[in-house]
C-alpha atoms as a PDB file:
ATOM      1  CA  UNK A   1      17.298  12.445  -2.422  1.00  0.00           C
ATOM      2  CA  UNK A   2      17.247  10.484   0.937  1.00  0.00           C
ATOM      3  CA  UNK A   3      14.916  13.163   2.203  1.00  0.00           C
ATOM      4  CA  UNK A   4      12.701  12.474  -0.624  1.00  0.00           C
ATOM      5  CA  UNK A   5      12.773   8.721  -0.117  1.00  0.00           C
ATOM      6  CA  UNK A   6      11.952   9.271   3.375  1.00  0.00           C
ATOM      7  CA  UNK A   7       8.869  10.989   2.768  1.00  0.00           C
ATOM      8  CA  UNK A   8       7.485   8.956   0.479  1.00  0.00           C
ATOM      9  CA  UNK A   9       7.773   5.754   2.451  1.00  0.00           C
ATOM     10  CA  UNK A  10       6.224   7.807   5.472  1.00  0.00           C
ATOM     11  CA  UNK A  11       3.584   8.544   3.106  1.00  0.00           C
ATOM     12  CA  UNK A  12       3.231   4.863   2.075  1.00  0.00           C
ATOM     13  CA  UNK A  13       3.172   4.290   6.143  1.00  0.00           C
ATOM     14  CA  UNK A  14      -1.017   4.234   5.996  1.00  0.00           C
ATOM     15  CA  UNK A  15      -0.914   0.938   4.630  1.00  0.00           C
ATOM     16  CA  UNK A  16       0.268  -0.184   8.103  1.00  0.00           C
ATOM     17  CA  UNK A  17      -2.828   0.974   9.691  1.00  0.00           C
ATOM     18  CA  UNK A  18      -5.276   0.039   7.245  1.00  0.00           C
ATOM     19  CA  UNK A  19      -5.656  -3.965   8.157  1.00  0.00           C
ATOM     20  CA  UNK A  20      -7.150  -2.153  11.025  1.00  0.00           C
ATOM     21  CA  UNK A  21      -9.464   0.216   9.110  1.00  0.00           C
ATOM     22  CA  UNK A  22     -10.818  -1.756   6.647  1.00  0.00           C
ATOM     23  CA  UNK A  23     -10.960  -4.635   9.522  1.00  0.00           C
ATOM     24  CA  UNK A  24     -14.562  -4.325  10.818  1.00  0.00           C
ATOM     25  CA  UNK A  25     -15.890  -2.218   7.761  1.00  0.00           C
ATOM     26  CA  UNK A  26     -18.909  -4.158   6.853  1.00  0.00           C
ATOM     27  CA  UNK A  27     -20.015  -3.727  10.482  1.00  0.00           C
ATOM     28  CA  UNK A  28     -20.200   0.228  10.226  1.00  0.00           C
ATOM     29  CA  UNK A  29     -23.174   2.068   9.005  1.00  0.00           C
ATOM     30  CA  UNK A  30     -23.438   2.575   5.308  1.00  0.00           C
ATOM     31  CA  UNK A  31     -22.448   6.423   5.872  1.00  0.00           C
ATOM     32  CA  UNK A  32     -19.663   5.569   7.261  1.00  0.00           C
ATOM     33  CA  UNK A  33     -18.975   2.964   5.268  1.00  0.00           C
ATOM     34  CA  UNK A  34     -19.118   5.402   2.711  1.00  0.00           C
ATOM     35  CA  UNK A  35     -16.710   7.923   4.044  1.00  0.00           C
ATOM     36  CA  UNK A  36     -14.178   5.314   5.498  1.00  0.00           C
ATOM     37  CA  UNK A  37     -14.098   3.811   1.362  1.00  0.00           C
ATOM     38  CA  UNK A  38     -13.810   7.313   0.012  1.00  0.00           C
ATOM     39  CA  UNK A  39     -10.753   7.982   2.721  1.00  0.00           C
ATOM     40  CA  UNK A  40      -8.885   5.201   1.557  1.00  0.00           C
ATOM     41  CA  UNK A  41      -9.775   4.968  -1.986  1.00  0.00           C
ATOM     42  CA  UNK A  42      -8.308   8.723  -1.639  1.00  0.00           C
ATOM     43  CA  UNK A  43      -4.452   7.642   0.121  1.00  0.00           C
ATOM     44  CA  UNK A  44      -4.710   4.692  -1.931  1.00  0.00           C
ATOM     45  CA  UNK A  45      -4.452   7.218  -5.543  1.00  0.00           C
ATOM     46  CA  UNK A  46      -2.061   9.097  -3.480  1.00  0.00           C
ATOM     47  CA  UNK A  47      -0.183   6.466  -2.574  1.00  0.00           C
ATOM     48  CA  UNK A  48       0.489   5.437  -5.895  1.00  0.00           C
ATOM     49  CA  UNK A  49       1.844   8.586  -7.055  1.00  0.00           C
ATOM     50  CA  UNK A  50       4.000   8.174  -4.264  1.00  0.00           C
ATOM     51  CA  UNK A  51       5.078   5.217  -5.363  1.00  0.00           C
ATOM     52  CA  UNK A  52       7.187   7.012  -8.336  1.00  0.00           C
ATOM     53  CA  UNK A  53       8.484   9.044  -6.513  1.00  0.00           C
ATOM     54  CA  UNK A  54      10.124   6.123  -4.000  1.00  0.00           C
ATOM     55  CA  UNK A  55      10.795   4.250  -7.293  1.00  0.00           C
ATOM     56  CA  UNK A  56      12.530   6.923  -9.001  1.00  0.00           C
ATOM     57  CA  UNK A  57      14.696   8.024  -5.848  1.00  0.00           C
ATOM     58  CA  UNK A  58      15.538   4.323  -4.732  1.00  0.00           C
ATOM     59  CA  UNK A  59      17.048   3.639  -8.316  1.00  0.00           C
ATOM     60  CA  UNK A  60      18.935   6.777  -7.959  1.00  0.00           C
ATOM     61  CA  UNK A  61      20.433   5.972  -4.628  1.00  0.00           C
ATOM     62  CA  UNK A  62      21.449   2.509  -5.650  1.00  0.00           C
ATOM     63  CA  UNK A  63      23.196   3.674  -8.182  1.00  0.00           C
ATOM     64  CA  UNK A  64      25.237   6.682  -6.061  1.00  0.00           C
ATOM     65  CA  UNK A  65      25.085   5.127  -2.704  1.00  0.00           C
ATOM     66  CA  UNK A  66      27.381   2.342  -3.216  1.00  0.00           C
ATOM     67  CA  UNK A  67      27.522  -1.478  -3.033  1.00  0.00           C
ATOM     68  CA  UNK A  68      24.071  -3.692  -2.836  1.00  0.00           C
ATOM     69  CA  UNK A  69      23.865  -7.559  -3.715  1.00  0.00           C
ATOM     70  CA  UNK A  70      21.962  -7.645  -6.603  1.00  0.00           C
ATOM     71  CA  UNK A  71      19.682 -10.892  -4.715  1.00  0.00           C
ATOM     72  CA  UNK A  72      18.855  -7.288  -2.405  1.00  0.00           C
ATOM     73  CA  UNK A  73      18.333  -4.996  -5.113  1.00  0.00           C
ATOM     74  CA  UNK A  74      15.889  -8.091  -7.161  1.00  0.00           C
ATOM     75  CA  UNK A  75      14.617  -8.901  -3.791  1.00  0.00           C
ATOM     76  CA  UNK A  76      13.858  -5.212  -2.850  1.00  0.00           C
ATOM     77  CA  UNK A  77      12.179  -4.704  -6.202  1.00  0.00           C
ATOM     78  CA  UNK A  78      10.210  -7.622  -6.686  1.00  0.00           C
ATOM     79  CA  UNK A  79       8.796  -6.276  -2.876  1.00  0.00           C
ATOM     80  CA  UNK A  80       8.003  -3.146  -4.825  1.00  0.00           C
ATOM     81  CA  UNK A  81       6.085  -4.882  -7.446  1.00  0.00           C
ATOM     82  CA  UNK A  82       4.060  -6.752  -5.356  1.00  0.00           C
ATOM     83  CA  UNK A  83       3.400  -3.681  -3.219  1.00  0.00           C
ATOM     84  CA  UNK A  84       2.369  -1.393  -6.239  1.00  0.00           C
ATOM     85  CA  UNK A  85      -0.191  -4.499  -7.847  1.00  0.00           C
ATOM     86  CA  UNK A  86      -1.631  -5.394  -4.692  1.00  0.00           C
ATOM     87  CA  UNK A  87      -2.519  -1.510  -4.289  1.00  0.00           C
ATOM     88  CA  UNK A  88      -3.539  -1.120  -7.890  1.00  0.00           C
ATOM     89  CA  UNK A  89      -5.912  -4.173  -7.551  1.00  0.00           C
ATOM     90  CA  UNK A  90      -7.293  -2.872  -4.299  1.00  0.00           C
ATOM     91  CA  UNK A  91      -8.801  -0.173  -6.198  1.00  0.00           C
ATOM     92  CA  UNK A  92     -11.490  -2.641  -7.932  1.00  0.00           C
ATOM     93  CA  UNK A  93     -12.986  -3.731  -4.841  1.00  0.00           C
ATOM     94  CA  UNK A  94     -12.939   0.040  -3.302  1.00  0.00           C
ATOM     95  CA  UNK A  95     -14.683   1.412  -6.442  1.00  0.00           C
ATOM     96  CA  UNK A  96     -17.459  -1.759  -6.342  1.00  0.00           C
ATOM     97  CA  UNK A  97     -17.765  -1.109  -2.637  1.00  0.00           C
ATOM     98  CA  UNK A  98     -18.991   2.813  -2.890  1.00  0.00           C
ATOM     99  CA  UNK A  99     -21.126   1.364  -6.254  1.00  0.00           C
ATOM    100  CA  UNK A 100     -23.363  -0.703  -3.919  1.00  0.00           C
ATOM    101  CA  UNK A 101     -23.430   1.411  -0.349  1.00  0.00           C
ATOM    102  CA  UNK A 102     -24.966   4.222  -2.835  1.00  0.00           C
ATOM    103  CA  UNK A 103     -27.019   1.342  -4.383  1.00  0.00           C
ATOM    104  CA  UNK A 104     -28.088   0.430  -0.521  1.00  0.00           C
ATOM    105  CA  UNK A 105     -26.347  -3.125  -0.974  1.00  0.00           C
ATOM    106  CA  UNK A 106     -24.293  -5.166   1.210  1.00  0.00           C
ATOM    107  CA  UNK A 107     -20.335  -4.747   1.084  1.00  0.00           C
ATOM    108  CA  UNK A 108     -19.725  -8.370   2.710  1.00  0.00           C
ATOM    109  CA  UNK A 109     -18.311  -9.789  -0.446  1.00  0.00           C
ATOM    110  CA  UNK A 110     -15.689  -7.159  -1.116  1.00  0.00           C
ATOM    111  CA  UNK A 111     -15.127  -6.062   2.582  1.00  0.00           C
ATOM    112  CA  UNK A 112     -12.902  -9.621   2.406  1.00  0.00           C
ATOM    113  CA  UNK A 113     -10.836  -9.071  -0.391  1.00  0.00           C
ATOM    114  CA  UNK A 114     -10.332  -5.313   0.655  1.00  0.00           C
ATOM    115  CA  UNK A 115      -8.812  -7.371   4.444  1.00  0.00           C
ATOM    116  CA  UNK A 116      -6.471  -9.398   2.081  1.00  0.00           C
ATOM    117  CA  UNK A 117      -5.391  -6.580   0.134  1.00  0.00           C
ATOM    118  CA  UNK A 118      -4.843  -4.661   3.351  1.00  0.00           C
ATOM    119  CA  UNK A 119      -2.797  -7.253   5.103  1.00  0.00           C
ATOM    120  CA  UNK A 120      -0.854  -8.370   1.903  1.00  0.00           C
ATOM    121  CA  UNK A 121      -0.023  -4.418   1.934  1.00  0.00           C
ATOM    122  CA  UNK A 122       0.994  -4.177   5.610  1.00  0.00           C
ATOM    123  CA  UNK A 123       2.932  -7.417   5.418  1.00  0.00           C
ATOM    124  CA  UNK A 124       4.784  -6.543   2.370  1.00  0.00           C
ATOM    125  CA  UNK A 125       5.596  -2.966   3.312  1.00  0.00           C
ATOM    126  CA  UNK A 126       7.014  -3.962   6.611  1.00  0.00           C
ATOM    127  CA  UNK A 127       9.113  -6.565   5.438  1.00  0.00           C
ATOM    128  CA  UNK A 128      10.438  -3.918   2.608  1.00  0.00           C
ATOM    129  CA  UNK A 129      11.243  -1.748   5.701  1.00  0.00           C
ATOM    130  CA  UNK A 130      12.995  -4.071   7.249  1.00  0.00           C
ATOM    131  CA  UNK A 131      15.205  -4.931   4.626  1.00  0.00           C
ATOM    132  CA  UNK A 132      15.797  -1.243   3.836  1.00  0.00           C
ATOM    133  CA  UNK A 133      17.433  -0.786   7.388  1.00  0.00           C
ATOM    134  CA  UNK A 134      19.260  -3.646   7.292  1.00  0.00           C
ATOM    135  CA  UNK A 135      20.350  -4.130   3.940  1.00  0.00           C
ATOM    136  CA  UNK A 136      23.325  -5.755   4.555  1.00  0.00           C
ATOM    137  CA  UNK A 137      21.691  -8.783   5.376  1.00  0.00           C
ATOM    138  CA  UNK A 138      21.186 -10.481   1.802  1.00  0.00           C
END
């Protein structure tokens, strides 16, 4: 099951990069634009499948693995919320985005809220990382 885990939160490890991606997005060419939207509108679906997967093997391991604080396990899973809305409201401004490239309209006013949503993601998913490694620490 730890194998499992693993994979999935490599999986989830995209959201790392994609402050990056989406960074500059409203500079590219609308084709691009286009592409770059579809890419991560794509490993964002994905990564909420995934998401079930690392929800569904974390539970188990808490329960066989042994002794965590419950301030770690609500701490851990109120991380996990906030990961899993922030990447289900992301969608909304990905799906508006590809509406107006194909309608030949600027992105600038969701190209911002895709940055938040990015960063929120990287922040949130690095500090969940951290606290899965050292879990002792709460």
């Amino acid at each position: 099951m730890f194998f499992i885990h693993m994979i999935g939160s490599l999986a989830l490890g995209f959201y790392i990069l994609l402050p990056f991606v989406v960074g500059k997005i409203d500079k590219l060419a609308p084709t691009v634009q286009e592409g770059t939207i579809s890419a991560v509108q794509l490993m964002n679906r994905l990564a909420q499948f995934v998401m079930i997967i690392l929800l569904v093997s974390g539970i188990y391991m808490i329960f066989t693995w042994g002794p965590y604080s419950v301030a770690w396990i609500v701490v851990v899973l109120l991380l996990f919320l906030a990961i899993s809305g922030i990447a289900g409201a992301m969608g909304k401004p990905l799906r508006l985005s590809l509406e107006a490239i194909r309608n030949q309209q600027p992105i600038t006013q969701y190209a911002g809220k895709m940055r938040m949503f990015s960063t929120l993601l990287a922040v949130f998913l690095i500090l969940i990382t951290f606290l899965m490694v050292y879990s002792h620490i709460i």
